[in-house]
N, C-alpha and C. Protein backbone atom coordinates (compact mmCIF):
# COMPACT_ATOMS: atom_id res chain seq x y z
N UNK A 1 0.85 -1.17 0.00
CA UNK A 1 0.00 0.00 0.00
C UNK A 1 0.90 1.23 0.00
N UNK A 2 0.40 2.28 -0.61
CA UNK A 2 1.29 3.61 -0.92
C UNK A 2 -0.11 4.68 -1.36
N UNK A 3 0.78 5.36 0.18
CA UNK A 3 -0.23 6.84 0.08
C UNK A 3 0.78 7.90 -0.36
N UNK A 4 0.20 8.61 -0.99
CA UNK A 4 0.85 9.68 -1.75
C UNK A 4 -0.10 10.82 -2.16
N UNK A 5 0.37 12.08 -2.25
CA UNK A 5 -0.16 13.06 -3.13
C UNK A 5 0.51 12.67 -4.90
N UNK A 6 -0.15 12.34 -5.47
CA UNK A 6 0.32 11.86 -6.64
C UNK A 6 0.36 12.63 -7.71
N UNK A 7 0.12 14.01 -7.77
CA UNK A 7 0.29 14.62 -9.00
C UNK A 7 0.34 16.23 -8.53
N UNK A 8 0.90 17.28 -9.12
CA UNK A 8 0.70 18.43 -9.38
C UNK A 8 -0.36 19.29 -8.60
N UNK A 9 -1.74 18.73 -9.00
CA UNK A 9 -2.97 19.00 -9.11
C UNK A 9 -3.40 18.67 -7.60
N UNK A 10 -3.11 17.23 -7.20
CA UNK A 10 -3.62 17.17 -5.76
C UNK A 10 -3.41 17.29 -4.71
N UNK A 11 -3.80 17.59 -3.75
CA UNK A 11 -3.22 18.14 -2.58
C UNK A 11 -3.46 16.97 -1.02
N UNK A 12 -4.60 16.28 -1.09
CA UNK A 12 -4.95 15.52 -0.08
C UNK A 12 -3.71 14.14 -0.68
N UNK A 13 -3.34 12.99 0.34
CA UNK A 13 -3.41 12.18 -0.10
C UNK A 13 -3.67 11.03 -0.35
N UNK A 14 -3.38 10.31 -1.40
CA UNK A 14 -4.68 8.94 -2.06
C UNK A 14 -3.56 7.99 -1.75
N UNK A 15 -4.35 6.75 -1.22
CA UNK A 15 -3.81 5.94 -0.68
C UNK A 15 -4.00 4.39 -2.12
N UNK A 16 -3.39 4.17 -2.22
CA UNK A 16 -3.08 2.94 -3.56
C UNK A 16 -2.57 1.34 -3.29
N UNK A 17 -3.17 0.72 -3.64
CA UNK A 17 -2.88 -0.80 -3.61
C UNK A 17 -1.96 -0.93 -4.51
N UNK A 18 -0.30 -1.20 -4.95
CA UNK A 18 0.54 -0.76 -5.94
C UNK A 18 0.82 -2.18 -5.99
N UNK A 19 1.50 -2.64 -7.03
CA UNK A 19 2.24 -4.03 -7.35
C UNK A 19 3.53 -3.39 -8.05
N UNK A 20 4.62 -3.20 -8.12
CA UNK A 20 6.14 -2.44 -8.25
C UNK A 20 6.53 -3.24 -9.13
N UNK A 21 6.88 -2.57 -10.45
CA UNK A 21 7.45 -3.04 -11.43
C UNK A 21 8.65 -2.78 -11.96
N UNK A 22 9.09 -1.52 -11.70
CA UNK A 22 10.87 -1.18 -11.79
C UNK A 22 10.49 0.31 -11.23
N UNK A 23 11.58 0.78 -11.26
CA UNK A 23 11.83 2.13 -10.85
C UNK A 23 12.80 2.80 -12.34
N UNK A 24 12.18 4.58 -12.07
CA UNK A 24 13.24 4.81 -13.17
C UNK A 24 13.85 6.24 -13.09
N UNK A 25 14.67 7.15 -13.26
CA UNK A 25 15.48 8.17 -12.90
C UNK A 25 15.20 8.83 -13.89
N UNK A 26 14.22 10.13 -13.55
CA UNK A 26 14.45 11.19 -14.44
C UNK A 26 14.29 12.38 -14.13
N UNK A 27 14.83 13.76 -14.81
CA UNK A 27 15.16 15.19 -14.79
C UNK A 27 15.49 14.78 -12.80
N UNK A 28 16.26 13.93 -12.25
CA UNK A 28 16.98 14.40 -10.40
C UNK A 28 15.83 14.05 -9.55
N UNK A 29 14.66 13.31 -10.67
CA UNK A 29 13.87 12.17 -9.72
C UNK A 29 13.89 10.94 -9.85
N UNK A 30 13.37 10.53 -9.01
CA UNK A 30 13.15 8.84 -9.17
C UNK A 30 11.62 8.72 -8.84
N UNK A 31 11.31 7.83 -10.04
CA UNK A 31 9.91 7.18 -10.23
C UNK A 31 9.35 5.85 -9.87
N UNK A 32 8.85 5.59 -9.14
CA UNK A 32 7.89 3.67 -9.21
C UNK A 32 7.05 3.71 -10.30
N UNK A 33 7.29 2.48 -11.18
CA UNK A 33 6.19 2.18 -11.93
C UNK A 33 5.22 1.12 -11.52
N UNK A 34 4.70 1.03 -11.06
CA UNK A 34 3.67 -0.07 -10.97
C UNK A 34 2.43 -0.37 -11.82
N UNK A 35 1.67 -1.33 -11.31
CA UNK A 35 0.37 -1.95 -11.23
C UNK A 35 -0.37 -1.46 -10.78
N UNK A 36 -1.71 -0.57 -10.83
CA UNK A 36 -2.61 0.25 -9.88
C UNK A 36 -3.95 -0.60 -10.03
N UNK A 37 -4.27 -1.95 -9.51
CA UNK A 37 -5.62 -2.71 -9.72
C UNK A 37 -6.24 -1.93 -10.09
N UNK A 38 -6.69 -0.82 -8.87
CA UNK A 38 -8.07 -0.16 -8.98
C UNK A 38 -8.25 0.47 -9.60
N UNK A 39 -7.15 1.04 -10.79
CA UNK A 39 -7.17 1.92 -12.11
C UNK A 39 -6.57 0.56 -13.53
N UNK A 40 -6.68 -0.03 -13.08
CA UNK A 40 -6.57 -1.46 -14.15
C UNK A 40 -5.51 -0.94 -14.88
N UNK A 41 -4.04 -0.53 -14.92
CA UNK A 41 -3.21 0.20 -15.42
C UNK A 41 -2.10 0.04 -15.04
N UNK A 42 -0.85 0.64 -15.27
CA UNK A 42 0.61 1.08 -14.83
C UNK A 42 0.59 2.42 -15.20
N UNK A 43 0.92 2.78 -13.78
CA UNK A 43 0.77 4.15 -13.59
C UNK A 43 2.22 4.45 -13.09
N UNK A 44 2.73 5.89 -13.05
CA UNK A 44 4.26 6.67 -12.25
C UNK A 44 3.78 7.02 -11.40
N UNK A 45 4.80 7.06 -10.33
CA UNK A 45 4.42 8.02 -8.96
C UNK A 45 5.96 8.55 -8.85
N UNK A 46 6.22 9.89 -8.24
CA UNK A 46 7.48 10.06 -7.88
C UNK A 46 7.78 10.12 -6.57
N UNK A 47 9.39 9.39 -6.44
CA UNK A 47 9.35 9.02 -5.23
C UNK A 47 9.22 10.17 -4.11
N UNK A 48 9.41 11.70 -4.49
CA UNK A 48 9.53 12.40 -3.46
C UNK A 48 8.35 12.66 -2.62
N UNK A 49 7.06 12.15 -3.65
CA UNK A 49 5.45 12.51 -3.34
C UNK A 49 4.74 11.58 -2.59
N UNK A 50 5.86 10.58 -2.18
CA UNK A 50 5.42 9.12 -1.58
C UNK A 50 5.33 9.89 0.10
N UNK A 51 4.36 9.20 0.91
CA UNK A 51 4.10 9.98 2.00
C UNK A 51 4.43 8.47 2.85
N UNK A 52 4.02 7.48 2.94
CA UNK A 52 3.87 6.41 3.78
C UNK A 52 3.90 5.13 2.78
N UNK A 53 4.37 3.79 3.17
CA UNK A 53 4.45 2.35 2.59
C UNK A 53 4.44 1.94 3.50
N UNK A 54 3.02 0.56 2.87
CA UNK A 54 3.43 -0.29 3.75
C UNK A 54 3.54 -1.82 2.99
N UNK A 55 4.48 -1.97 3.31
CA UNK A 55 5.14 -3.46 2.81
C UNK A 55 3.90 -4.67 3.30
N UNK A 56 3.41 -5.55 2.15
CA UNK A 56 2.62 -6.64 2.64
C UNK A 56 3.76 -7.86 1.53
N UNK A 57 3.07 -8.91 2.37
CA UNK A 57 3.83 -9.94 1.85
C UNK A 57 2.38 -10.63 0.54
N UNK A 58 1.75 -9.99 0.25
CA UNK A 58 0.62 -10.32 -1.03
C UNK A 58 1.98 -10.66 -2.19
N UNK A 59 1.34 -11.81 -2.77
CA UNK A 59 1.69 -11.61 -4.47
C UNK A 59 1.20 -11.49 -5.26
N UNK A 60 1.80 -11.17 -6.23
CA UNK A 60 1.23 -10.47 -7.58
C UNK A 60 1.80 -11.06 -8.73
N UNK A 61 1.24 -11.18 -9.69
CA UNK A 61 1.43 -12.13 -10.99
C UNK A 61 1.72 -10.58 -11.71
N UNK A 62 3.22 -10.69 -12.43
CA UNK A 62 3.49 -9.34 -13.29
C UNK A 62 2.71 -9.45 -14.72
N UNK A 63 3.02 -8.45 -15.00
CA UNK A 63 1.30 -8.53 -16.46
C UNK A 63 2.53 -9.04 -17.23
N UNK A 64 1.78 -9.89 -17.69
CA UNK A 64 2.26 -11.03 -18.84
C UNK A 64 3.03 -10.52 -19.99
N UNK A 65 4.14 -10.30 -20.22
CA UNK A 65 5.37 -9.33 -21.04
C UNK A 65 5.13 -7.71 -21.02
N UNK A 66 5.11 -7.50 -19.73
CA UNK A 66 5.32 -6.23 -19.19
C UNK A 66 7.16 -5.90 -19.74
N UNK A 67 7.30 -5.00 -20.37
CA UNK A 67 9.01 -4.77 -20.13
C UNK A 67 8.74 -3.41 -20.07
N UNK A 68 9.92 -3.00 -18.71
CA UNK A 68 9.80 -1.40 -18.03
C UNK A 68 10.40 -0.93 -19.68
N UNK A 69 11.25 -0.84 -20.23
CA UNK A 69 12.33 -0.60 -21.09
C UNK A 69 11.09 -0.17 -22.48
N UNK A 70 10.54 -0.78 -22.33
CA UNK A 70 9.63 -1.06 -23.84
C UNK A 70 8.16 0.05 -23.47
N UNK A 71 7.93 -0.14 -21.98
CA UNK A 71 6.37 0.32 -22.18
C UNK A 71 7.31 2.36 -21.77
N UNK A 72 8.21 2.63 -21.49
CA UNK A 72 8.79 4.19 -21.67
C UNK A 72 9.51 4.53 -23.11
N UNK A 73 9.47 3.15 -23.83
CA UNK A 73 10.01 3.83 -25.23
C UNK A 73 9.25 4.92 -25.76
N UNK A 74 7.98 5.25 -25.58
CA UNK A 74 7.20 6.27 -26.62
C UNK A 74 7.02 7.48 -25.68
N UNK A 75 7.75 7.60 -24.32
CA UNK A 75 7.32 8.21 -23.15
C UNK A 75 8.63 9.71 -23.30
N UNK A 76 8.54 10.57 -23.43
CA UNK A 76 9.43 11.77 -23.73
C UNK A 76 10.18 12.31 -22.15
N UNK A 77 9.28 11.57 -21.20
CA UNK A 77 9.52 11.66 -19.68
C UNK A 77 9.22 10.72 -19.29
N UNK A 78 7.78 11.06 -17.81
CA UNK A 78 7.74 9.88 -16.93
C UNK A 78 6.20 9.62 -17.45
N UNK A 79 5.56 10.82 -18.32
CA UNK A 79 3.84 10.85 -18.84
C UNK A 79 4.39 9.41 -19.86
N UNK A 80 2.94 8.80 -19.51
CA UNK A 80 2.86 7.63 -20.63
C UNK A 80 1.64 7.66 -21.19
N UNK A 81 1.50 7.27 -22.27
CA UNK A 81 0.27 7.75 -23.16
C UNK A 81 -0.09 6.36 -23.77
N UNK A 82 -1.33 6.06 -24.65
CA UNK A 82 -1.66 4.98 -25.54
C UNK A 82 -1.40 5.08 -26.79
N UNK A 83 -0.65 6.52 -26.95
CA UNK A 83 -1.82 7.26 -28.39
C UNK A 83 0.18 7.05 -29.53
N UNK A 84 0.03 7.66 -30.61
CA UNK A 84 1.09 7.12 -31.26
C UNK A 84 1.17 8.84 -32.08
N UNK A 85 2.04 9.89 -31.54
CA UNK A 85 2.06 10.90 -32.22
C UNK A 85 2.94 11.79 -32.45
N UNK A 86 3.56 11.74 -34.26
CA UNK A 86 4.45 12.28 -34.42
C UNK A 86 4.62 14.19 -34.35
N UNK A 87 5.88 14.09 -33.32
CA UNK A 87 5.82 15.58 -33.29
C UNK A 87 6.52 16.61 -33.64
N UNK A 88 6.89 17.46 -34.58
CA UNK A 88 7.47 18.40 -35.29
C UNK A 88 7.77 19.78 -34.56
N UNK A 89 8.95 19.82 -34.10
CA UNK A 89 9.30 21.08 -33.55
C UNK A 89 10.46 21.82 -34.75
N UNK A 90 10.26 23.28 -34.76
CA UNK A 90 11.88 23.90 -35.81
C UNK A 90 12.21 24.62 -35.02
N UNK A 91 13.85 24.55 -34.52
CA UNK A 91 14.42 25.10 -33.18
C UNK A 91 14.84 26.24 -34.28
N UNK A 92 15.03 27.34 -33.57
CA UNK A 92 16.01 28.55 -34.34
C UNK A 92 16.93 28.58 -34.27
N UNK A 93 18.19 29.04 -35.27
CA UNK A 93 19.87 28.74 -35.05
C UNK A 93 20.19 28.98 -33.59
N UNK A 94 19.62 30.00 -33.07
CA UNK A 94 20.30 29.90 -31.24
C UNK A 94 20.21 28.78 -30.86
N UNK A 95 19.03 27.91 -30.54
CA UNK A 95 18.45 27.02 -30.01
C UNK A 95 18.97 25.84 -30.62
N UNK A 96 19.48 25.65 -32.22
CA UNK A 96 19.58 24.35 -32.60
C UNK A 96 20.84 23.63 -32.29
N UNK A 97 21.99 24.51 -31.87
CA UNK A 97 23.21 23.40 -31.14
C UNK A 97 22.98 22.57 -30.42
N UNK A 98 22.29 23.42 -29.22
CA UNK A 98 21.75 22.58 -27.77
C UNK A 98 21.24 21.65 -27.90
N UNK A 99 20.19 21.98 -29.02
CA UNK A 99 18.82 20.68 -29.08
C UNK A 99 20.03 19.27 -29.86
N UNK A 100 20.85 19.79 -31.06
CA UNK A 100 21.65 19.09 -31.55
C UNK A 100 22.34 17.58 -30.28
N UNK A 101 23.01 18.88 -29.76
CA UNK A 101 24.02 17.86 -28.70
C UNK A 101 23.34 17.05 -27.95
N UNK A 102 21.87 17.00 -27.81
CA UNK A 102 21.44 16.19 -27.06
C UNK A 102 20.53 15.04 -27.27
N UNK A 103 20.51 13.88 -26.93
CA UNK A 103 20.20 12.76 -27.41
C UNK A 103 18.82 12.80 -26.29
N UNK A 104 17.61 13.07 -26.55
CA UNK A 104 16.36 13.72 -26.15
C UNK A 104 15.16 12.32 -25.89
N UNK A 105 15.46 11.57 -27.07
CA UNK A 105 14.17 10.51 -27.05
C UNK A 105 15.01 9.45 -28.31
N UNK A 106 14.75 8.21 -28.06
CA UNK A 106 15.34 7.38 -29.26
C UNK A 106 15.00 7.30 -30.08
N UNK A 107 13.30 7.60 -30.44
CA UNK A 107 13.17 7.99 -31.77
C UNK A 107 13.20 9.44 -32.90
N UNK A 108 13.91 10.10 -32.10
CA UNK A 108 14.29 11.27 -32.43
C UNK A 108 15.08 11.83 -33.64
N UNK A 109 14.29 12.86 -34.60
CA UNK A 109 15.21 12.52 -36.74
C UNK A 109 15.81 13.66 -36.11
N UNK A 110 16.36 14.62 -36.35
CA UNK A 110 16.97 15.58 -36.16
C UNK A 110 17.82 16.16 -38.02
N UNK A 111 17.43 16.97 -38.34
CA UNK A 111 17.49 17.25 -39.59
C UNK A 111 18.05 18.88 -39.47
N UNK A 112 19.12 19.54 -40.16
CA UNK A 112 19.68 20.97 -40.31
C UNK A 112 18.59 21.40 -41.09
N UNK A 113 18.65 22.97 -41.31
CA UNK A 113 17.77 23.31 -42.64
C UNK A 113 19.27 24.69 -43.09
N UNK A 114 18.38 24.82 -43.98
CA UNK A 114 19.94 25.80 -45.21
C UNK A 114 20.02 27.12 -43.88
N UNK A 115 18.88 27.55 -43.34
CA UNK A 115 19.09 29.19 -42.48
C UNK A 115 19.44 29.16 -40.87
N UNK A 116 20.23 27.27 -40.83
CA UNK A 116 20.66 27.25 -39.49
C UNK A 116 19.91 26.74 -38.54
N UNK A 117 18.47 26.48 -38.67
CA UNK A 117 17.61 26.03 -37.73
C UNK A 117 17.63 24.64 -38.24
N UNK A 118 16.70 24.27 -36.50
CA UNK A 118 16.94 22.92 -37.21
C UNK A 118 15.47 22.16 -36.98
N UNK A 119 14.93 21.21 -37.58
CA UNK A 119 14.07 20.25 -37.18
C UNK A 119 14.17 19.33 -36.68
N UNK A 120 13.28 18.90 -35.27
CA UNK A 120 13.21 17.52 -34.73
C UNK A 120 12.01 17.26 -34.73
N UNK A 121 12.28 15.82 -34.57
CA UNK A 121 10.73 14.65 -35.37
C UNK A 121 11.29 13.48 -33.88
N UNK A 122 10.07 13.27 -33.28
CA UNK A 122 9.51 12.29 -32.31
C UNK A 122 8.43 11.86 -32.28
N UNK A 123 8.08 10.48 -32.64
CA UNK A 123 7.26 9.24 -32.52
C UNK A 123 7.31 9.37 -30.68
N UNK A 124 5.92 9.94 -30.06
CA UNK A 124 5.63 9.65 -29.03
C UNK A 124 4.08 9.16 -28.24
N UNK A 125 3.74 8.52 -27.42
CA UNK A 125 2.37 7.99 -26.58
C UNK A 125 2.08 9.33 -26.55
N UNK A 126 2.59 10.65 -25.74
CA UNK A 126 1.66 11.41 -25.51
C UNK A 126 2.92 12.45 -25.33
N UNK A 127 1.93 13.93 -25.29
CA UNK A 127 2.55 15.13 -25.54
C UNK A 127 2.90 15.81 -24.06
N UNK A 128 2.61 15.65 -22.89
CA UNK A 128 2.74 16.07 -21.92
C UNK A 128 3.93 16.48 -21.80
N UNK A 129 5.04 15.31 -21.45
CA UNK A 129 6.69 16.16 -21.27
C UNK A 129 6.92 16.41 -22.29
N UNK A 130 6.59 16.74 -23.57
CA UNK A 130 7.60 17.02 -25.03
C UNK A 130 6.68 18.89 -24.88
N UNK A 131 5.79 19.05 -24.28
CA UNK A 131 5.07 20.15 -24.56
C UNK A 131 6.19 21.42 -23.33
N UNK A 132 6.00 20.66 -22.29
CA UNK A 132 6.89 21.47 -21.15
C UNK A 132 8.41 21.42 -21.76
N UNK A 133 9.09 20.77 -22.36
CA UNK A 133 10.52 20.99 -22.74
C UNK A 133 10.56 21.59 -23.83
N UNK A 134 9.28 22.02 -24.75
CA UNK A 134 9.23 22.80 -26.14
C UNK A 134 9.13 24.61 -25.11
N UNK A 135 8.18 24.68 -24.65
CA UNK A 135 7.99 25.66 -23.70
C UNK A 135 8.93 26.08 -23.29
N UNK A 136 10.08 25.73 -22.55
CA UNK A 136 11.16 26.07 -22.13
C UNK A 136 12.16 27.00 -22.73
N UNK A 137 12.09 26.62 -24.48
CA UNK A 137 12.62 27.30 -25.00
C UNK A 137 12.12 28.65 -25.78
N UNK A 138 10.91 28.84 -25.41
CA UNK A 138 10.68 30.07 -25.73
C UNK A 138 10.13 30.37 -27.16
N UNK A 139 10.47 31.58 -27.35
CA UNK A 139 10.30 31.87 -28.63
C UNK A 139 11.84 31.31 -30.19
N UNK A 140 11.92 30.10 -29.56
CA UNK A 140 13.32 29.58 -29.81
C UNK A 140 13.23 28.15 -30.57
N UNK A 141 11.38 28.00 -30.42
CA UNK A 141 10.96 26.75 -30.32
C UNK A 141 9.58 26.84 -31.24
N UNK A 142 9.27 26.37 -32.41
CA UNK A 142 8.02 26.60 -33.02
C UNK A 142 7.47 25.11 -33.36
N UNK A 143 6.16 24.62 -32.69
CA UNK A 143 5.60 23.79 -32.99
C UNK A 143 4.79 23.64 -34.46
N UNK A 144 5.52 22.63 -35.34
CA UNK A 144 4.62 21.98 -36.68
C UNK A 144 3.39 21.20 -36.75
N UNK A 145 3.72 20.59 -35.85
CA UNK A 145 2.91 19.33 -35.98
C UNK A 145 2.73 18.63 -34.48
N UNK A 146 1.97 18.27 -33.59
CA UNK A 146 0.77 18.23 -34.17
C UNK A 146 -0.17 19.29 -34.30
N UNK A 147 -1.17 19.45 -34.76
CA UNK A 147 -2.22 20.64 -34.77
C UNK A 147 -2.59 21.38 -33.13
N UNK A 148 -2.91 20.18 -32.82
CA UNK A 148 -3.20 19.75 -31.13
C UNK A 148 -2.18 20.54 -30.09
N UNK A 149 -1.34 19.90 -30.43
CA UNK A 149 -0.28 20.58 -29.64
C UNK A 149 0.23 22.07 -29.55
N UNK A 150 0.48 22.49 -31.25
CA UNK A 150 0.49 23.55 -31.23
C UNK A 150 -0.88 24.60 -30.93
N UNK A 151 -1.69 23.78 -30.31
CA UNK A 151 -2.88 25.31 -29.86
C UNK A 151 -2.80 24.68 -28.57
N UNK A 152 -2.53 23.88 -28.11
CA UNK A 152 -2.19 24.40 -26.55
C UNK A 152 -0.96 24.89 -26.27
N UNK A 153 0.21 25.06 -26.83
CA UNK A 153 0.75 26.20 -26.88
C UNK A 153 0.68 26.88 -26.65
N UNK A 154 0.13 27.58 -27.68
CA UNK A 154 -0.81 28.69 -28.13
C UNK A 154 -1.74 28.98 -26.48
N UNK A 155 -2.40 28.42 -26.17
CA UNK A 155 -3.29 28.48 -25.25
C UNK A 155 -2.15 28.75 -23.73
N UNK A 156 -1.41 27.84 -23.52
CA UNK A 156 -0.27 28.94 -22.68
C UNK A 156 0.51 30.09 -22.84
N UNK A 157 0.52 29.99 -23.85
CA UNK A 157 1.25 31.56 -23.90
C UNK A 157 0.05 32.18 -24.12
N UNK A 158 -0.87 32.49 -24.28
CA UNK A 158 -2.25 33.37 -24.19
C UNK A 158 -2.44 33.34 -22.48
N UNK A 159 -2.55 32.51 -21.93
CA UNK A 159 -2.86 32.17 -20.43
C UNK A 159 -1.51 33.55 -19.83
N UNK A 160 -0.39 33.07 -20.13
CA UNK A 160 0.87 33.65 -19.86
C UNK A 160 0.64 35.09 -19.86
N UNK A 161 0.41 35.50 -21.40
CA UNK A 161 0.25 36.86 -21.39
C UNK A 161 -0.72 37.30 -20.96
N UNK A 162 -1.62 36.62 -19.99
CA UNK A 162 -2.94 37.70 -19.81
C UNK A 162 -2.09 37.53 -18.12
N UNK A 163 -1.64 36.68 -18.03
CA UNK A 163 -1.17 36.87 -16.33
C UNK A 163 -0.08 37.97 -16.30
N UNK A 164 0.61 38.03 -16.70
CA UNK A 164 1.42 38.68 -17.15
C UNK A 164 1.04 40.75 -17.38
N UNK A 165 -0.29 40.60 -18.22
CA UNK A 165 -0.95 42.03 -18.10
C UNK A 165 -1.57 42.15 -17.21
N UNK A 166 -2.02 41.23 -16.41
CA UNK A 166 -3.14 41.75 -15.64
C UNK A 166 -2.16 41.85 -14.34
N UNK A 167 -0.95 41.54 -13.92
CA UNK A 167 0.06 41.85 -13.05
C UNK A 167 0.86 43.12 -13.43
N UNK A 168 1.20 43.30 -14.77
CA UNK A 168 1.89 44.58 -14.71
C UNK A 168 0.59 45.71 -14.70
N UNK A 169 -1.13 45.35 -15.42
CA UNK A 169 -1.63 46.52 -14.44
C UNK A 169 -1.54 46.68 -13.09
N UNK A 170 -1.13 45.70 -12.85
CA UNK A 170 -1.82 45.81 -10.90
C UNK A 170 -0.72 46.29 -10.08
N UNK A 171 1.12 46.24 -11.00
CA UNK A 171 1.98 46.98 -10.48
C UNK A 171 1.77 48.92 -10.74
N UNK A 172 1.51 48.85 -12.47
CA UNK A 172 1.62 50.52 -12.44
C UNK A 172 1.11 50.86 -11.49
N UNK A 173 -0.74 50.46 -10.75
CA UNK A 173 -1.32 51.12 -10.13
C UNK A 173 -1.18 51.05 -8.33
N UNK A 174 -0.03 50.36 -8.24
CA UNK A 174 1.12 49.79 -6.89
C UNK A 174 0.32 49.34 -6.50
N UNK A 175 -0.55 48.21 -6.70
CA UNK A 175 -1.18 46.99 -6.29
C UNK A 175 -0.53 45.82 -5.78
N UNK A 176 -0.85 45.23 -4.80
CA UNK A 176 -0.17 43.95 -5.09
C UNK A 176 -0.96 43.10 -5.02
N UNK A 177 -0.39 41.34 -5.99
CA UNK A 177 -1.49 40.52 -5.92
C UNK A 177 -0.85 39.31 -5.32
């Protein structure tokens, strides 16, 4: 059993019947993957959000060619998805060394173009971490493809800039919020 606040979003925490299938290290965390019965699934938890365990001696039959290695191949992080979707980012010459030097996802094309920028192409389950590491880079970073993706983008940086105005009104008029 493992109680945890398990995501971002929640604040109480949910207590889980888990069956532990590997663990895995990413961006200076460490993750459990398990078995979640009561969500009929394999779900992440990170370990820092873990509140209490308690060790039972129950067994569990592992799902029948489960491989940790195989079910994070389409995973850009620790989000795992069902879905199969190729995604098109064009970094700008600032941006395209960095993105260059780094080996990001294994299915990753990485292509120059003639004005220095560059294109990357990822076969991924889902857009969650590929959306926050496109974000990062700013106006440095232009989403192609998918449609989807690029309007929630779009939809954060709209979110962004209205927080953004509606704080610098609230400074001219020495407000604070």
């Amino acid at each position: 059993m493992l109680e945890t606040t398990d995501s971002l979003q929640t604040t109480e925490p949910t207590t889980y019947d888990i069956y532990p299938l590997g663990m895995i290290h990413h961006r200076g965390s460490l993750y459990l993957v398990g078995w979640a019965p009561r969500r009929d699934r394999v779900q992440h938890w990170k370990i820092d959000r873990i509140e209490e365990v308690e060790v039972t001696q129950l067994q569990f039959q592992r799902p029948e060619g489960f491989d940790l290695r195989r079910h994070l191949a389409k995973s850009f992080g620790t989000f795992h998805g069902e879905g199969d979707v190729c995604v098109k980012v064009r970094f700008s010459p600032a941006a395209a060394r960095y993105v260059a030097e780094g080996r990001w996802h294994e299915s990753q094309k990485l292509t120059r173009e003639k004005d220095g920028s560059l294109l990357a192409e990822f076969r991924l389950s889902t857009t969650e971490d590929v959306k926050r590491w496109i974000l990062s880079f700013g106006k440095e970073a232009e989403v192609l493809e998918p449609a989807e993706l690029r309007a929630e983008i779009v939809g954060e940086l709209d979110a962004l800039r209205e927080l953004y105005a509606a704080r610098g009104a609230a400074s001219a008029k020495g407000e604070e919020r």
